[in-house]
Protein backbone atom coordinates (compact mmCIF):
# COMPACT_ATOMS: atom_id res chain seq x y z
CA UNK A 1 0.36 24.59 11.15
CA UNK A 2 3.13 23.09 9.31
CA UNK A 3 3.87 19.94 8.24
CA UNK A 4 6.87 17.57 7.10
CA UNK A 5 6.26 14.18 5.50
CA UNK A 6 8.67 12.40 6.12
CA UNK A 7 9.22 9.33 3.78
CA UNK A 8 11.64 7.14 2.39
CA UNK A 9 11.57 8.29 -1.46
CA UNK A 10 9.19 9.67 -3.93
CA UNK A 11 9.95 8.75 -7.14
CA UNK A 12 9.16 5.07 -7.51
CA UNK A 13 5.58 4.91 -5.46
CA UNK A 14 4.36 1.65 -3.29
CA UNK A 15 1.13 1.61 -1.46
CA UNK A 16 2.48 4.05 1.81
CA UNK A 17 4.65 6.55 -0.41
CA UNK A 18 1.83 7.63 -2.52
CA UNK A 19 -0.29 7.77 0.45
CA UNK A 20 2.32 10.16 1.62
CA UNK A 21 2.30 12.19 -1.20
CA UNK A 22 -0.97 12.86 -1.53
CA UNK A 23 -1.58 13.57 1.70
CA UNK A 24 1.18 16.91 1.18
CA UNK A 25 -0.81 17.57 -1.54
CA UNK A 26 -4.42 17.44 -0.07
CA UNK A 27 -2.82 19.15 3.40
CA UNK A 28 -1.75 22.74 0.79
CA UNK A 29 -4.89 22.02 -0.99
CA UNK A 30 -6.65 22.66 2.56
CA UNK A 31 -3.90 25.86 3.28
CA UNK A 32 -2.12 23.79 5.55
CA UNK A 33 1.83 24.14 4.84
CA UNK A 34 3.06 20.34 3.93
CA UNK A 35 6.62 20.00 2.72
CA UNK A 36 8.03 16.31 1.54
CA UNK A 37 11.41 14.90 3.02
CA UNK A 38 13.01 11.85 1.43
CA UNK A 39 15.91 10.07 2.99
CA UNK A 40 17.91 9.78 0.08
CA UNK A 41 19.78 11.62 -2.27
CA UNK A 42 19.05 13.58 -5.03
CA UNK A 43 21.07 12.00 -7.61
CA UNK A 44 19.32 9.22 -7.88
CA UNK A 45 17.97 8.47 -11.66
CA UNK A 46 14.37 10.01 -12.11
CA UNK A 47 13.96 11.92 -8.58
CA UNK A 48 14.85 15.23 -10.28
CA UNK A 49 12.04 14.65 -13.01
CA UNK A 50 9.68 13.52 -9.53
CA UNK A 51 10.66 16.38 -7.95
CA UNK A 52 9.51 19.28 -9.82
CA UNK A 53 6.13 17.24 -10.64
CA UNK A 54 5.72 17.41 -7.05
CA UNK A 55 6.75 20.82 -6.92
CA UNK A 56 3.75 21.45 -9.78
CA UNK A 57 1.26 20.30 -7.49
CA UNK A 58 1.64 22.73 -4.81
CA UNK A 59 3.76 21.53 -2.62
CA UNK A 60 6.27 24.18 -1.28
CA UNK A 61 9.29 21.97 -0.64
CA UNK A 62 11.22 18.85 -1.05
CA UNK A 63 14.32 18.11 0.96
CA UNK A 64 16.46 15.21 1.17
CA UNK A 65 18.38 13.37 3.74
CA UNK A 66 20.96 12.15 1.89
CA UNK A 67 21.05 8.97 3.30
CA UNK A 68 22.07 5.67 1.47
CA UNK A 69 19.23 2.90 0.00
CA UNK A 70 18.72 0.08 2.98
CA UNK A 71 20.27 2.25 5.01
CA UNK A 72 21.99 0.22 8.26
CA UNK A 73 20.96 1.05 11.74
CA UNK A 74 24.65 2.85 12.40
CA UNK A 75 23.88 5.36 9.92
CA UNK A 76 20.48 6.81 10.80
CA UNK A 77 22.22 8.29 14.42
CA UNK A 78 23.73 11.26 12.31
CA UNK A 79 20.82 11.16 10.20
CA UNK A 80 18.66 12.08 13.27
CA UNK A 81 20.58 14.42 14.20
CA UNK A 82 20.55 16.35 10.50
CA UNK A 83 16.63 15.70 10.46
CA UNK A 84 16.61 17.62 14.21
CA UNK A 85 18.45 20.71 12.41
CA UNK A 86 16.15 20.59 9.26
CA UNK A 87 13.02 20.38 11.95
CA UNK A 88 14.54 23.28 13.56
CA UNK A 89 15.55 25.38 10.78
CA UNK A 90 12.07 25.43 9.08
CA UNK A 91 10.08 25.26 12.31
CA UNK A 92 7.90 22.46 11.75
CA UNK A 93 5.12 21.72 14.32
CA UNK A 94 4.02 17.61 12.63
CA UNK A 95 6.39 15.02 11.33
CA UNK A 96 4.38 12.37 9.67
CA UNK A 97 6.38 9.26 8.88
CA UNK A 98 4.35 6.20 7.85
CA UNK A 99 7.51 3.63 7.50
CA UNK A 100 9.96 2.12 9.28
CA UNK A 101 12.98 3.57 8.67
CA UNK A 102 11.84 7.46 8.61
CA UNK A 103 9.78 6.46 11.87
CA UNK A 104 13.22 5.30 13.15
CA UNK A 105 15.03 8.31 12.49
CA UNK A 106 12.08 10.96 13.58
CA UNK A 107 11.50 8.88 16.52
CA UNK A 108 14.92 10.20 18.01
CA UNK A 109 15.75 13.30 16.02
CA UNK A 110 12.01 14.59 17.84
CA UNK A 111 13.00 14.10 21.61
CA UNK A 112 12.87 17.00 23.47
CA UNK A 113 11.76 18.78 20.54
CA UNK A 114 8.55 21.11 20.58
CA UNK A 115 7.67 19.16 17.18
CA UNK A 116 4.91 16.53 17.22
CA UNK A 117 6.04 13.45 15.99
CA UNK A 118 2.72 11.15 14.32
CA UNK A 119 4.07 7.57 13.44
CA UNK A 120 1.29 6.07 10.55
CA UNK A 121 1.65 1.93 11.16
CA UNK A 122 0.94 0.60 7.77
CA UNK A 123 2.34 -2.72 8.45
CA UNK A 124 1.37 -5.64 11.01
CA UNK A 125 3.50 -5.67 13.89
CA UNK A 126 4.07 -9.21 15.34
CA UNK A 127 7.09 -10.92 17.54
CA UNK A 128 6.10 -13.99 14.79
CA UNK A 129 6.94 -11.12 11.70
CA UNK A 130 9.39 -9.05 12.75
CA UNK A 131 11.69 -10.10 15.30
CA UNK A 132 14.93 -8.74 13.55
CA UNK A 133 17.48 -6.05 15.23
CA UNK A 134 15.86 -3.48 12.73
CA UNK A 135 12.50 -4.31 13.96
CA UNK A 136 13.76 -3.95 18.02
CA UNK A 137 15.07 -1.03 17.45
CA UNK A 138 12.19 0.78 16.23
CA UNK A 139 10.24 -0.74 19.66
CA UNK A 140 12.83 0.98 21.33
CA UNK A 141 13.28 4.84 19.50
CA UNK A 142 9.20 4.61 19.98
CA UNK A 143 9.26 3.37 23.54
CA UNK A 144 11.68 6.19 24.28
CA UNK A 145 9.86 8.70 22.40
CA UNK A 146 6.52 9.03 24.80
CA UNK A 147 5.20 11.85 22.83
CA UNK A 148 4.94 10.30 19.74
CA UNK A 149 1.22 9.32 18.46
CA UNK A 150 0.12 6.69 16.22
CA UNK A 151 -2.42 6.13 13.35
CA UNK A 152 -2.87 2.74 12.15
CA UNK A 153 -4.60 1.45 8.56
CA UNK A 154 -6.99 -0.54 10.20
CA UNK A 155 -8.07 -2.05 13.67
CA UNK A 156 -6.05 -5.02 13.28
CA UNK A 157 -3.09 -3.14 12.89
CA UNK A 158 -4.08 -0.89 15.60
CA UNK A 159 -4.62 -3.99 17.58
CA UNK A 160 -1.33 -5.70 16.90
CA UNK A 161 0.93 -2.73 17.29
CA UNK A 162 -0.57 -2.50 21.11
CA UNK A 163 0.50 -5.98 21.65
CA UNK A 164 3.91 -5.51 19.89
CA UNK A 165 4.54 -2.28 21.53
CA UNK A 166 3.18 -1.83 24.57
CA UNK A 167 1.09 1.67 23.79
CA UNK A 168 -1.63 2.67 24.95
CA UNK A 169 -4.56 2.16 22.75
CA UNK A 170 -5.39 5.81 23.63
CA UNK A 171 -3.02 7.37 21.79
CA UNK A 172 -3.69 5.36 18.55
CA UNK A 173 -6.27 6.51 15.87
CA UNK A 174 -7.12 4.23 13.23
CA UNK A 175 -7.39 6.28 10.04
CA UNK A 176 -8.19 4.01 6.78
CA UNK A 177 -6.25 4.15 3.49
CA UNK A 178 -7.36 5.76 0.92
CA UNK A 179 -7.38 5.75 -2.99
CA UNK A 180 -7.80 8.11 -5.89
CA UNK A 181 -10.58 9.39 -7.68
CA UNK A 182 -9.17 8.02 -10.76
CA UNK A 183 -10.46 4.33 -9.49
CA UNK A 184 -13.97 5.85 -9.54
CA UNK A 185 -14.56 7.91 -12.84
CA UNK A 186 -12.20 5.98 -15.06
CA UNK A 187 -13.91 4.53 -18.18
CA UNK A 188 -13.65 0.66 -19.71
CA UNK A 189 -11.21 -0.06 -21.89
CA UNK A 190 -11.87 -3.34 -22.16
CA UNK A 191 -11.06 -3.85 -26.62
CA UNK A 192 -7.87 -1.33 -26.24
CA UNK A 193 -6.64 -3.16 -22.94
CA UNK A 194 -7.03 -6.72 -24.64
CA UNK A 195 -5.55 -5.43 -28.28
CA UNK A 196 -2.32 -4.53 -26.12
CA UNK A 197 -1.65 -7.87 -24.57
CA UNK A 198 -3.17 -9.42 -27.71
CA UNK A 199 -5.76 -11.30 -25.94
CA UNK A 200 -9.34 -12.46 -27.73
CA UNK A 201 -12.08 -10.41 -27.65
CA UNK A 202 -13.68 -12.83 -25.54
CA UNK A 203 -11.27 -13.45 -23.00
CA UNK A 204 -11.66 -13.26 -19.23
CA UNK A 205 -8.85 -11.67 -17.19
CA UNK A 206 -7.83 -12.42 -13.64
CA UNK A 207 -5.57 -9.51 -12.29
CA UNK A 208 -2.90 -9.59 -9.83
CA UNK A 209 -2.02 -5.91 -8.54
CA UNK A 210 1.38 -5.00 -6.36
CA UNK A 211 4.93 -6.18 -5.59
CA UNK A 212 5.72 -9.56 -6.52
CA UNK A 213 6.89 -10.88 -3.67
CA UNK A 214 7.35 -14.38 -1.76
CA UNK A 215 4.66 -13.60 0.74
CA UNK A 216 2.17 -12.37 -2.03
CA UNK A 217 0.72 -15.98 -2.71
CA UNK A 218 1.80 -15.86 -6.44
CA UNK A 219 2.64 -19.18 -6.73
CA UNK A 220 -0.77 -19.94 -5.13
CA UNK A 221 -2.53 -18.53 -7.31
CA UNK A 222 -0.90 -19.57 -10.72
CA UNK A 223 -1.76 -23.27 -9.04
CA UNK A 224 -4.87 -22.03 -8.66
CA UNK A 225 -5.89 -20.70 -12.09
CA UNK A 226 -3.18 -22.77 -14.47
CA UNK A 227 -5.19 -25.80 -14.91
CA UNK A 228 -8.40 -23.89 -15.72
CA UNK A 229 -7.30 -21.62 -17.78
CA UNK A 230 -7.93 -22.94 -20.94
CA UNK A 231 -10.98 -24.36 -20.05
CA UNK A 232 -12.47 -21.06 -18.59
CA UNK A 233 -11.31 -18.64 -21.29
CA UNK A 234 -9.22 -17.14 -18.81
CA UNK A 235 -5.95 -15.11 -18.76
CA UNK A 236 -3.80 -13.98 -15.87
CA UNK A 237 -1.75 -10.96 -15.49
CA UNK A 238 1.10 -10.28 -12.73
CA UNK A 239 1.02 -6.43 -12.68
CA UNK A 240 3.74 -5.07 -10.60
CA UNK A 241 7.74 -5.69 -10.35
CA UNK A 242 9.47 -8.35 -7.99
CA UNK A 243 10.66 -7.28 -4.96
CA UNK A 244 14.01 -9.31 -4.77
CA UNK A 245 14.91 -7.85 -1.12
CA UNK A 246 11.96 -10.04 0.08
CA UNK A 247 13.67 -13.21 0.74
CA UNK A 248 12.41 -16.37 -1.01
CA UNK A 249 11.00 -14.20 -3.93
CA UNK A 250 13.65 -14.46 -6.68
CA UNK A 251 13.03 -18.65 -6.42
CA UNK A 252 9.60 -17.90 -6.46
CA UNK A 253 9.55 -16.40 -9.65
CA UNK A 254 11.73 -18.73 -11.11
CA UNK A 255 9.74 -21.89 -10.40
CA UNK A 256 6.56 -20.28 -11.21
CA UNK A 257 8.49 -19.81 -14.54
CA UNK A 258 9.50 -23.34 -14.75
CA UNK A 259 6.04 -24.63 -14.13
CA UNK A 260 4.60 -21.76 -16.85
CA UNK A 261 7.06 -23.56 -19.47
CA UNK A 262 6.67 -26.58 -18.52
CA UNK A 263 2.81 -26.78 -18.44
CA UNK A 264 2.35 -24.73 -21.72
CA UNK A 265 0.74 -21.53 -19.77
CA UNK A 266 2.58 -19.07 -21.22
CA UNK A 267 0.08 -17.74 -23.71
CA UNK A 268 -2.18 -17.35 -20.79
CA UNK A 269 0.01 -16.12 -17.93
CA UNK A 270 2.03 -12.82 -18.23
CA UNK A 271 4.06 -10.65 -15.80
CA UNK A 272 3.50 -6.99 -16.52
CA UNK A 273 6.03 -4.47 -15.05
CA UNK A 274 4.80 -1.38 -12.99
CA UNK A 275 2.20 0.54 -14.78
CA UNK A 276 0.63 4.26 -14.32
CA UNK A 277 -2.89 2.88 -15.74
CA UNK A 278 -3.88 0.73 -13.13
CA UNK A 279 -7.40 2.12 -12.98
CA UNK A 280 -7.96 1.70 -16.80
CA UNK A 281 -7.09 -2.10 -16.36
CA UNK A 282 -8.96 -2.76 -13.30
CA UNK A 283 -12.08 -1.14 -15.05
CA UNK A 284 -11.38 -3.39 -18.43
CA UNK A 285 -10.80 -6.92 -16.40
CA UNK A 286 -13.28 -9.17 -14.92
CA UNK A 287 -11.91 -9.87 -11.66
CA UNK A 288 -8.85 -8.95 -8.74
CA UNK A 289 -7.91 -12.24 -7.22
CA UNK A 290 -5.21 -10.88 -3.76
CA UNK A 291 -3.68 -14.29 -2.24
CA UNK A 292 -1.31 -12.82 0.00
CA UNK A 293 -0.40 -14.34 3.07
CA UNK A 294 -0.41 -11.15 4.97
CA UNK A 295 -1.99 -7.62 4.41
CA UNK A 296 -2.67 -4.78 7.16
CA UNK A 297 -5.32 -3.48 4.54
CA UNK A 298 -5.14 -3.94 1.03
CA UNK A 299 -5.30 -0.93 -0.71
CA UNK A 300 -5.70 -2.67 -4.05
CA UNK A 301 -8.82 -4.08 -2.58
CA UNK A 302 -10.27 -0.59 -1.88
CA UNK A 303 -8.95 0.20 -5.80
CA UNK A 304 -10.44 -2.59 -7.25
CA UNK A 305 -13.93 -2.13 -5.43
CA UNK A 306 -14.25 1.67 -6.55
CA UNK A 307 -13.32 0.53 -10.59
CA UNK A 308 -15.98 -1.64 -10.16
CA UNK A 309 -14.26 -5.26 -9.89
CA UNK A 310 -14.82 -8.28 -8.31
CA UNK A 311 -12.10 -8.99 -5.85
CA UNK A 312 -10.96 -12.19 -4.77
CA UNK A 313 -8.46 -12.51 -1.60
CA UNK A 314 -7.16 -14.46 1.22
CA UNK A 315 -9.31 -13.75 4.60
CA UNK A 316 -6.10 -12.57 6.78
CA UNK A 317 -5.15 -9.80 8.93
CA UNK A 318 -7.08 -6.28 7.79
CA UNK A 319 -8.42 -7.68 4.61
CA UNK A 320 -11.57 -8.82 6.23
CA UNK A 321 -12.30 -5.30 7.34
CA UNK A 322 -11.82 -3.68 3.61
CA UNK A 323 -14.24 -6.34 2.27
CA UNK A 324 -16.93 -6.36 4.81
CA UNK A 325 -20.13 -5.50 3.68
CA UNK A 326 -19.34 -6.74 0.16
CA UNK A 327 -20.06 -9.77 -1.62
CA UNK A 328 -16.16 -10.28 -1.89
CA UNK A 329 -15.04 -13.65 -1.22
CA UNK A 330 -12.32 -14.80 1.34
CA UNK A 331 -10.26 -17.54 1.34
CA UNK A 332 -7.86 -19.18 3.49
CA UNK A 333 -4.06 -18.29 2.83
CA UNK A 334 -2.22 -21.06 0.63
CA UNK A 335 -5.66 -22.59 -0.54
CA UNK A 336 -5.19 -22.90 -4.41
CA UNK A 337 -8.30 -25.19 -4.47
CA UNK A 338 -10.70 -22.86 -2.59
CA UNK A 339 -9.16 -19.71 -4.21
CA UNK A 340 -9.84 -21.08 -7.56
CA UNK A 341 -13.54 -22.59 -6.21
CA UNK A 342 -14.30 -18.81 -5.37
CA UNK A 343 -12.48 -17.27 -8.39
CA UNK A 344 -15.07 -19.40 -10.92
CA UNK A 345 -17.98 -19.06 -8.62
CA UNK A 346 -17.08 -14.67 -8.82
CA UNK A 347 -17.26 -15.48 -12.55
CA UNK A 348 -19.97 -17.63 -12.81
CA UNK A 349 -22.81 -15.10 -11.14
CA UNK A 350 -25.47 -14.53 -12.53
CA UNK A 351 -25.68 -10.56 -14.49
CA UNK A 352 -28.19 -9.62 -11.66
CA UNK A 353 -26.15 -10.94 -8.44
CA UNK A 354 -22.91 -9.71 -10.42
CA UNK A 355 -24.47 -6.29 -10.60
CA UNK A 356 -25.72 -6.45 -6.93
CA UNK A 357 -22.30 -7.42 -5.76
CA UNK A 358 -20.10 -4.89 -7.88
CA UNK A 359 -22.52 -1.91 -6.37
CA UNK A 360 -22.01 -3.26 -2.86
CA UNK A 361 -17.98 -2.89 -3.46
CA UNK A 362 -18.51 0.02 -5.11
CA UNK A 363 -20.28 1.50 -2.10
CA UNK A 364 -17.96 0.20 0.72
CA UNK A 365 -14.83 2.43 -1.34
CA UNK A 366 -16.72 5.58 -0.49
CA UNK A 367 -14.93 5.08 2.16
CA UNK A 368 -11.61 4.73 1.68
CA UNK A 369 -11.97 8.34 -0.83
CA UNK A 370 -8.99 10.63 -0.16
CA UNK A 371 -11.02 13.87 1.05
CA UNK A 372 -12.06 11.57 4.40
CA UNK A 373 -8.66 10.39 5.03
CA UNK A 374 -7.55 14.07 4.94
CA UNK A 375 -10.21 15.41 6.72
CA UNK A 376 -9.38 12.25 9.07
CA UNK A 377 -4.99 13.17 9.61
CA UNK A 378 -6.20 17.05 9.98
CA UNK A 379 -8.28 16.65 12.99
CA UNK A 380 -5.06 14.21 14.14
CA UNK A 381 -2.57 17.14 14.20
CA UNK A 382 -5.00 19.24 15.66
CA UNK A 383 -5.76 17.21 18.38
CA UNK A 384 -1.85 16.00 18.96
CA UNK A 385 -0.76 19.46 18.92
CA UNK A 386 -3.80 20.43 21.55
CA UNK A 387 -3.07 17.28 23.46
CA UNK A 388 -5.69 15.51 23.24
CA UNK A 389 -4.70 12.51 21.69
């Protein structure tokens, strides 16, 4: 068997590139061929450097499209069609793509083609979300495309894409995300973590984890926790950079700046760019508090539930089926009141019901570990290529 992943880039990893990656690297682990295709260019700054890590770990290949960033719908024609000769040229049998664009692309560069093509759907798929041309079109390069098979995050997505798409729910597998093993050996650093953002000793921190972007609830949240803060012993930390494509996001930030100024929070709220230690901070915080508006799955959920932290989040979409079987608390979306209500009541449990509630987190990330979501996508190719699926 051999494999192409076929993604957008590499070398600056969100929640369904990193997935990506280390599934290549778990698939040559297992002896199962897995190259990596990106759909941009290899000039860009840092993808050389990305490359050859990726290279270290065992993965055979990495090719590149050569395609533009935001690429428009004219351009990814020819782009099939150079994706169809790289297919044939290496002789393939899976193309994984797990976002839009590459699904796009694969969608048409596959018809015909003796190559499987395996969409992931790591996003939910509603006329009320995504009723652009962008969005239409990929309805239409999958509708066309009848051999193409699906694996979706979670049942809700699952569920929605049926509606959205008109598949069969027979030839869609829901496969769960999964997170490193880093999230479940890493060590406490809870004196080092506060030295570096020179918080007390003492101090309680509230973490935010992921893009900051419009439909995040950020500025729920800082309306949740501002006022208390000071009170409560309490800091917050943004980890994660804004996502300005996102529209609404850029005046986001800046009136959650205003109001930070404004109402003298600034020595308690701080926005932390993308880090590589997000399992030491999860283990050294006190709690994960996720108010987005909309979420397939969550994977910082999963993350935050293997380091051992108390999560927080909105009850939407897939979250509820990451945090069942936990002690997690759900709120509704846009709720500052109640997120803050079960934000102090997290903190406020007892040592005994704390303990209880981190174990039951800890156990419900067993499964989201990466050797079941492999074992999970291997038995998927074989059963697309064997047609069972």
């Amino acid at each position: 068997m051999k494999v192409l992943i076929f993604m957008t880039q590499f070398y600056q990893l969100g929640g369904a590139e990193k997935l990506a990656v280390e599934l290549a690297e778990k698939l040559n682990e297992r002896g199962i061929h897995a190259d990596i295709l990106s759909m941009y260019t290899e000039d860009i700054p840092g993808v050389i450097e990305a490359k050859e890590t990726i290279l270290n770990k065992g993965i055979p290949a990495v090719h590149f499209l050569g395609m533009k960033i935001h690429p428009s719908i004219a351009s990814m024609a020819p782009a099939a069609l150079k994706l169809r000769r790289l297919i044939h040229k290496h002789g393939y049998d899976i193309i994984e793509t797990s976002l839009m664009s590459p699904t796009i692309i694969a969608s048409f560069a596959t018809l015909g083609m003796r190559v499987r093509h395996i969409a992931g759907l790591h996003q939910v798929f509603t006329q009320e979300y995504y009723n652009s041309k962008k969005h239409m079109f990929l309805k239409l390069s999958t509708q066309l495309n009848r051999y193409i098979r699906y694996y979706a995050i979670s049942d809700y997505v699952a569920g929605d894409w049926i509606k959205y798409s008109g598949t069969s729910a027979r030839h869609i597998r829901r496969i769960y995300n999964s997170i490193s093993d880093d999230y479940f050996t890493t060590i406490s650093d809870r004196t080092g973590v506060r030295n570096e953002f020179e918080l007390p000793q003492d101090g309680r921190i509230a973490i935010y984890v992921g893009r900051l972007a419009a439909y995040k609830g950020l500025n729920t949240l800082l309306d949740a926790l501002g006022p208390i803060l000071q009170k409560h012993n309490l800091f917050l930390l943004y980890i994660g950079n804004p996502d300005n494509f996102v529209k609404g996001t850029k005046a986001m930030l800046e009136q959650m700046e205003k109001k930070i100024e404004q109402r003298n929070w600034s020595e308690r709220v701080k926005f932390i760019s993308f880090r590589d230690d997000i399992p030491r901070l999860m283990a050294s915080a006190n709690i994960l508090v996720h108010p987005t508006q909309k979420d397939g799955f969550g994977l910082v959920l999963a993350e935050a539930m293997a380091s051992g932290l108390p999560v927080v989040a909105t009850n939407v979409e897939g979250i509820p089926e990451v945090l069942s079987e936990t002690d997690s608390i759900m709120v509704a979306q846009d709720d500052s009141i109640g997120l803050r209500e079960a934000v102090l009541k997290t903190l406020n449990r007892s040592s005994d019901n704390s303990a209880i509630a981190i174990q039951k987190g800890r156990n419900k990330a067993q499964f989201f570990r990466n050797e079941i979501r492999t074992d999970a996508m291997i038995n998927l190719f074989k059963d697309v290529l064997s047609d069972r699926l």
